[in-house]
N, C-alpha and C. Protein backbone atom coordinates (compact mmCIF):
# COMPACT_ATOMS: atom_id res chain seq x y z
N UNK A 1 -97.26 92.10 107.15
CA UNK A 1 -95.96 91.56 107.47
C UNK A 1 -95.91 90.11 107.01
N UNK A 2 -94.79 90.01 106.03
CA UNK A 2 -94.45 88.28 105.92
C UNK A 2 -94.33 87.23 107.08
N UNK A 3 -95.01 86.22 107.18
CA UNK A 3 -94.97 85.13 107.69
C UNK A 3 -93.88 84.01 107.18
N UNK A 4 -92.95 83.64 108.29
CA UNK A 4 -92.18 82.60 108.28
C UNK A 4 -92.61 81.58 109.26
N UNK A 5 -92.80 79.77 108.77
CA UNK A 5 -92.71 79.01 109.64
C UNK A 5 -91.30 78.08 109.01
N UNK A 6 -90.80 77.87 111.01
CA UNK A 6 -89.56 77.89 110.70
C UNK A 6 -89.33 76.47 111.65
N UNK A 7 -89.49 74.92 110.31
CA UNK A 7 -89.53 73.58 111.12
C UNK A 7 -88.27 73.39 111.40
N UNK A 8 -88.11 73.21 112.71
CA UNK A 8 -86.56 72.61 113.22
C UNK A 8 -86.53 71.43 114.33
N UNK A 9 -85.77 70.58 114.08
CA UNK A 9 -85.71 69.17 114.70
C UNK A 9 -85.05 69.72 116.67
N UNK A 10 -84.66 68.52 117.01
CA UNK A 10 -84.01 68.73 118.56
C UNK A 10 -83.30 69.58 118.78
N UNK A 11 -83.32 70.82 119.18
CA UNK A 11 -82.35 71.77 119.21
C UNK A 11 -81.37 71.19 120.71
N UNK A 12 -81.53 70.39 121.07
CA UNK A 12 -80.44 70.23 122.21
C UNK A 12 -79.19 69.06 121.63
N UNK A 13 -79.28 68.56 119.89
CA UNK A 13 -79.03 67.73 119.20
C UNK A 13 -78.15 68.44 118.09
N UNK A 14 -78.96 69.69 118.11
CA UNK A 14 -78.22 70.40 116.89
C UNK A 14 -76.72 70.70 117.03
N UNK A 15 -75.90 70.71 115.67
CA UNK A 15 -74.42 70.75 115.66
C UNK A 15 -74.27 72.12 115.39
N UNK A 16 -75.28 73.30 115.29
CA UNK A 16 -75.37 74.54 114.85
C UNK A 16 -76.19 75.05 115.35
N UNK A 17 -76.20 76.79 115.11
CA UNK A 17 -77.18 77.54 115.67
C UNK A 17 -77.97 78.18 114.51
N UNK A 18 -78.26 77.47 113.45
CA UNK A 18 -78.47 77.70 112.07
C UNK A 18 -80.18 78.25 112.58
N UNK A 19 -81.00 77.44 113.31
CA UNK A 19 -82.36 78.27 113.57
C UNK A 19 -82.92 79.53 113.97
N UNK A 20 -81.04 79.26 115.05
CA UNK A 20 -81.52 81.21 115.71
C UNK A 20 -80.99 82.20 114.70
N UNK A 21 -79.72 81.57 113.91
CA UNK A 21 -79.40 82.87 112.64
C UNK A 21 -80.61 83.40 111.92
N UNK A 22 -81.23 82.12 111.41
CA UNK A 22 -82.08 82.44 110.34
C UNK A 22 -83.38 83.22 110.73
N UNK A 23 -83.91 83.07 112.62
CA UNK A 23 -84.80 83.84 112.80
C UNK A 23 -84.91 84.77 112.71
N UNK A 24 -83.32 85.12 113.29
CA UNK A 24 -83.29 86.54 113.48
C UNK A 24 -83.13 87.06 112.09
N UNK A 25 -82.40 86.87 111.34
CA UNK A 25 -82.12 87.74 110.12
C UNK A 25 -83.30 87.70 109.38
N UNK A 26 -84.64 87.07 109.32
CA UNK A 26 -85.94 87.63 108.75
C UNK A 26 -86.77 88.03 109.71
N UNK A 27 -86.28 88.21 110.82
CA UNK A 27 -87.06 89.13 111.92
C UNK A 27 -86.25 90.62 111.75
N UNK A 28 -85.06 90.52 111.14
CA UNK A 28 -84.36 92.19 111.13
C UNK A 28 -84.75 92.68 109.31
N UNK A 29 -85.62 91.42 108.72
CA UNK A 29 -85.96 91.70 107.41
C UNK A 29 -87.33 92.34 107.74
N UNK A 30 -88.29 92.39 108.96
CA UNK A 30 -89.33 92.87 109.05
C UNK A 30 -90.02 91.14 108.85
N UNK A 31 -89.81 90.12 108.82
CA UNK A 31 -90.68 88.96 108.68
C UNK A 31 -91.31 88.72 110.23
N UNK A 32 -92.24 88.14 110.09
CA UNK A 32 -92.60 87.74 111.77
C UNK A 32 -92.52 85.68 111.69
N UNK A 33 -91.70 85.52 112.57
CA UNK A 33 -91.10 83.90 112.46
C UNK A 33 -92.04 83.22 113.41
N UNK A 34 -92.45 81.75 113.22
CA UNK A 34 -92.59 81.00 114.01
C UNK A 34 -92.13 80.08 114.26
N UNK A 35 -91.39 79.31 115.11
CA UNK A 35 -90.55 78.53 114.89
C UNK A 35 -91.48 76.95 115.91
N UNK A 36 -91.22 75.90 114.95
CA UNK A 36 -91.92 74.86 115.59
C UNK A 36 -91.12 73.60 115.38
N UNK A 37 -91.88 72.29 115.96
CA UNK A 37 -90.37 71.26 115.76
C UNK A 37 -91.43 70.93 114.86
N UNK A 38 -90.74 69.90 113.95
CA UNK A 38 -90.91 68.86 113.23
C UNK A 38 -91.99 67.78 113.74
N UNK A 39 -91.93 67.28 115.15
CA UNK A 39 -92.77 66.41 116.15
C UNK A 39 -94.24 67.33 115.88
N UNK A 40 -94.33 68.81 115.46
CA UNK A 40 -95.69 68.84 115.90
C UNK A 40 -96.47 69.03 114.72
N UNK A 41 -96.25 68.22 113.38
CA UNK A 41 -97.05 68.11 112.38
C UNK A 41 -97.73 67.51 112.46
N UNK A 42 -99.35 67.66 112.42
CA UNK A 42 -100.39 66.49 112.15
C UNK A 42 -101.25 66.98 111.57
N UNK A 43 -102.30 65.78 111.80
CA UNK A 43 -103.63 66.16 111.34
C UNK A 43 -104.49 66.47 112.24
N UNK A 44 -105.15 67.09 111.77
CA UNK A 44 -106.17 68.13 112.82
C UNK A 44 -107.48 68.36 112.22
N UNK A 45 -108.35 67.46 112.53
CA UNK A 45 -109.69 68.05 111.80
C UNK A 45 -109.69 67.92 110.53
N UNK A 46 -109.08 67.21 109.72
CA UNK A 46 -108.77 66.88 108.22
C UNK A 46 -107.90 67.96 107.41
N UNK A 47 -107.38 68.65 108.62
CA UNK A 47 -106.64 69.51 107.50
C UNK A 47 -105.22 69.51 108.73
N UNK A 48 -104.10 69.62 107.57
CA UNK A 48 -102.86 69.61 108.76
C UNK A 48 -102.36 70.69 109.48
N UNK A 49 -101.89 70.66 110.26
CA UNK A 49 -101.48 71.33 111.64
C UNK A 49 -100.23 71.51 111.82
N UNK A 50 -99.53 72.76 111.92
CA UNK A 50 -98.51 72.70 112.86
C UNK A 50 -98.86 73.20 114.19
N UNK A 51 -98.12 72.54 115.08
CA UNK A 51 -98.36 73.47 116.16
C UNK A 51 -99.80 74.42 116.71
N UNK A 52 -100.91 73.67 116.13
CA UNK A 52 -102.13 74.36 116.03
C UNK A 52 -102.16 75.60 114.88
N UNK A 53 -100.98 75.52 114.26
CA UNK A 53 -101.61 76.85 113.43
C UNK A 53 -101.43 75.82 111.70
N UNK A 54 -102.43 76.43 110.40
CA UNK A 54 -102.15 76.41 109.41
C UNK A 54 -101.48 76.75 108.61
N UNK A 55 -100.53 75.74 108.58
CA UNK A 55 -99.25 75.87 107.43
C UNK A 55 -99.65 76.60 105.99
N UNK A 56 -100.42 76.75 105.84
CA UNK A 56 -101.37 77.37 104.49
C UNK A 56 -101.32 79.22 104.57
N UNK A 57 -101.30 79.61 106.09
CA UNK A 57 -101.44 80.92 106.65
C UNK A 57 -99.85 81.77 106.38
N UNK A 58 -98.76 80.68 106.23
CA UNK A 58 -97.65 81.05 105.98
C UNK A 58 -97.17 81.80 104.76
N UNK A 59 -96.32 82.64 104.93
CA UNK A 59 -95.60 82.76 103.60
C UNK A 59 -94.44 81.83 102.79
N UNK A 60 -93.82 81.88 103.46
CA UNK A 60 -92.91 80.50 103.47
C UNK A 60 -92.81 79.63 104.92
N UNK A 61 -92.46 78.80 104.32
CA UNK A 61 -92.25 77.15 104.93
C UNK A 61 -90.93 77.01 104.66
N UNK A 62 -89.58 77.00 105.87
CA UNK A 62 -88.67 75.91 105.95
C UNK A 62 -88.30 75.52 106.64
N UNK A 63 -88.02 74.21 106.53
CA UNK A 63 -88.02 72.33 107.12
C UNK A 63 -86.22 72.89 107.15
N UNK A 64 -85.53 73.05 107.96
CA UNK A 64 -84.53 72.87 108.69
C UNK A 64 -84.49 71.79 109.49
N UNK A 65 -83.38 70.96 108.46
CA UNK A 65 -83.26 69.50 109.43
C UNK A 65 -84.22 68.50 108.62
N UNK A 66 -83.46 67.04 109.71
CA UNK A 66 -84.87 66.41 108.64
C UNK A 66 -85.87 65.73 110.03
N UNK A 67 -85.32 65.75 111.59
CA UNK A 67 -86.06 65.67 112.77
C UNK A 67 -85.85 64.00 112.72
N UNK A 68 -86.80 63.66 113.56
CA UNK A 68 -86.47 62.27 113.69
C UNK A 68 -86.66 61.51 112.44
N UNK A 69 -85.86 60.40 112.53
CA UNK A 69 -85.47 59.33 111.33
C UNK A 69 -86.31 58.32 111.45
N UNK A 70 -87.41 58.19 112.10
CA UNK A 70 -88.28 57.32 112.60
C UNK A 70 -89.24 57.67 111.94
N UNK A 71 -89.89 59.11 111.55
CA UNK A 71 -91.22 59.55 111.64
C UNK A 71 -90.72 60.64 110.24
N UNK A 72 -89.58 60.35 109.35
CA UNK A 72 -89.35 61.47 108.38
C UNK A 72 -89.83 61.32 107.27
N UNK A 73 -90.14 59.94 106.72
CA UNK A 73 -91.05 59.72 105.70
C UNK A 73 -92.59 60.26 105.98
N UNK A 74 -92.98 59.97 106.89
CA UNK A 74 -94.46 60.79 107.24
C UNK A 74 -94.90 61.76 107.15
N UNK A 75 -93.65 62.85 107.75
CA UNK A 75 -93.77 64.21 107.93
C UNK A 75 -93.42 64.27 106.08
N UNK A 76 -92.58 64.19 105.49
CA UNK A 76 -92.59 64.14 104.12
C UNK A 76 -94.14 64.34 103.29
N UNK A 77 -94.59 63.10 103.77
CA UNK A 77 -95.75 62.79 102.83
C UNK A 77 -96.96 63.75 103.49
N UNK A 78 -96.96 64.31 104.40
CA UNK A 78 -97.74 65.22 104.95
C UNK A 78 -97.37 66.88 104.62
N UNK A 79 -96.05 67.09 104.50
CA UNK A 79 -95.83 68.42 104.23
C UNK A 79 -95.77 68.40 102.27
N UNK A 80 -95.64 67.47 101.41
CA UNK A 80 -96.30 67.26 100.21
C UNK A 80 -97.79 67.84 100.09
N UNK A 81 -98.41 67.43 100.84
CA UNK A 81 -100.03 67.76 100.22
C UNK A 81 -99.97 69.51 100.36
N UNK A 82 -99.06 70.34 100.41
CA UNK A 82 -98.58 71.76 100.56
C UNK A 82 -98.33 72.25 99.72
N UNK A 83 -98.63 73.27 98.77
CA UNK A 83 -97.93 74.25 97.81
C UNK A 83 -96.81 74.03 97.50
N UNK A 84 -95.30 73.99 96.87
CA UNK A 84 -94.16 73.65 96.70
C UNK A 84 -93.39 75.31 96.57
N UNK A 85 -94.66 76.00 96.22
CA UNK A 85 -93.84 77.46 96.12
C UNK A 85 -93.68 77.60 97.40
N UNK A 86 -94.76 77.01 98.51
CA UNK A 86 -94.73 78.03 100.01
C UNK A 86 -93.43 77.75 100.45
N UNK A 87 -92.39 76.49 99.75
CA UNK A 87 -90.86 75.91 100.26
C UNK A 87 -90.12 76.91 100.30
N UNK A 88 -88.93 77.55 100.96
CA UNK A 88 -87.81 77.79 100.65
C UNK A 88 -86.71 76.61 99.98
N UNK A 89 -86.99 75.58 100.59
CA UNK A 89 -86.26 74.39 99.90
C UNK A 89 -87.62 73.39 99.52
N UNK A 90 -87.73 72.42 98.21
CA UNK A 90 -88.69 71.91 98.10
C UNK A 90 -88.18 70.58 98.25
């Protein structure tokens, strides 16, 4: 089964329900979704992290939103060191 990770910023902020459309319609594609914020990218043991799992394990990767404006250049330069195919948007 395809793997989706599915980065989305404050959902109590959002002007849309654009995260729950998109889950569901590659969860009725047979995909299995994970959906995580933006806040939980790091580094972990020298290799990066979402949410404890490896972004690498995914099939696709999309960054819905751009999350906080404080910390968006970072997450940028951290989700770079990533494949560009694993993007739905690059």
């Amino acid at each position: 089964m395809p793997e989706l990770l599915l980065l989305i910023g404050d959902t109590a902020k959002a002007r849309n329900d654009n995260h729950h459309r998109f889950q569901k319609a590659f969860e009725r594609a047979g995909w299995r979704v994970i959906v995580a914020n933006h806040e939980h990218l790091e580094i972990h043991h020298n290799r990066l992290s979402v949410g404890g799992c490896d972004p690498l394990s995914f099939d696709l990767i999309w960054p819905l939103g751009f999350g906080r404006q404080a910390t968006f250049f970072d997450r940028m330069q951290l989700l770079k060191t990533l494949p560009a195919e694993r993007f739905i948007t690059t």
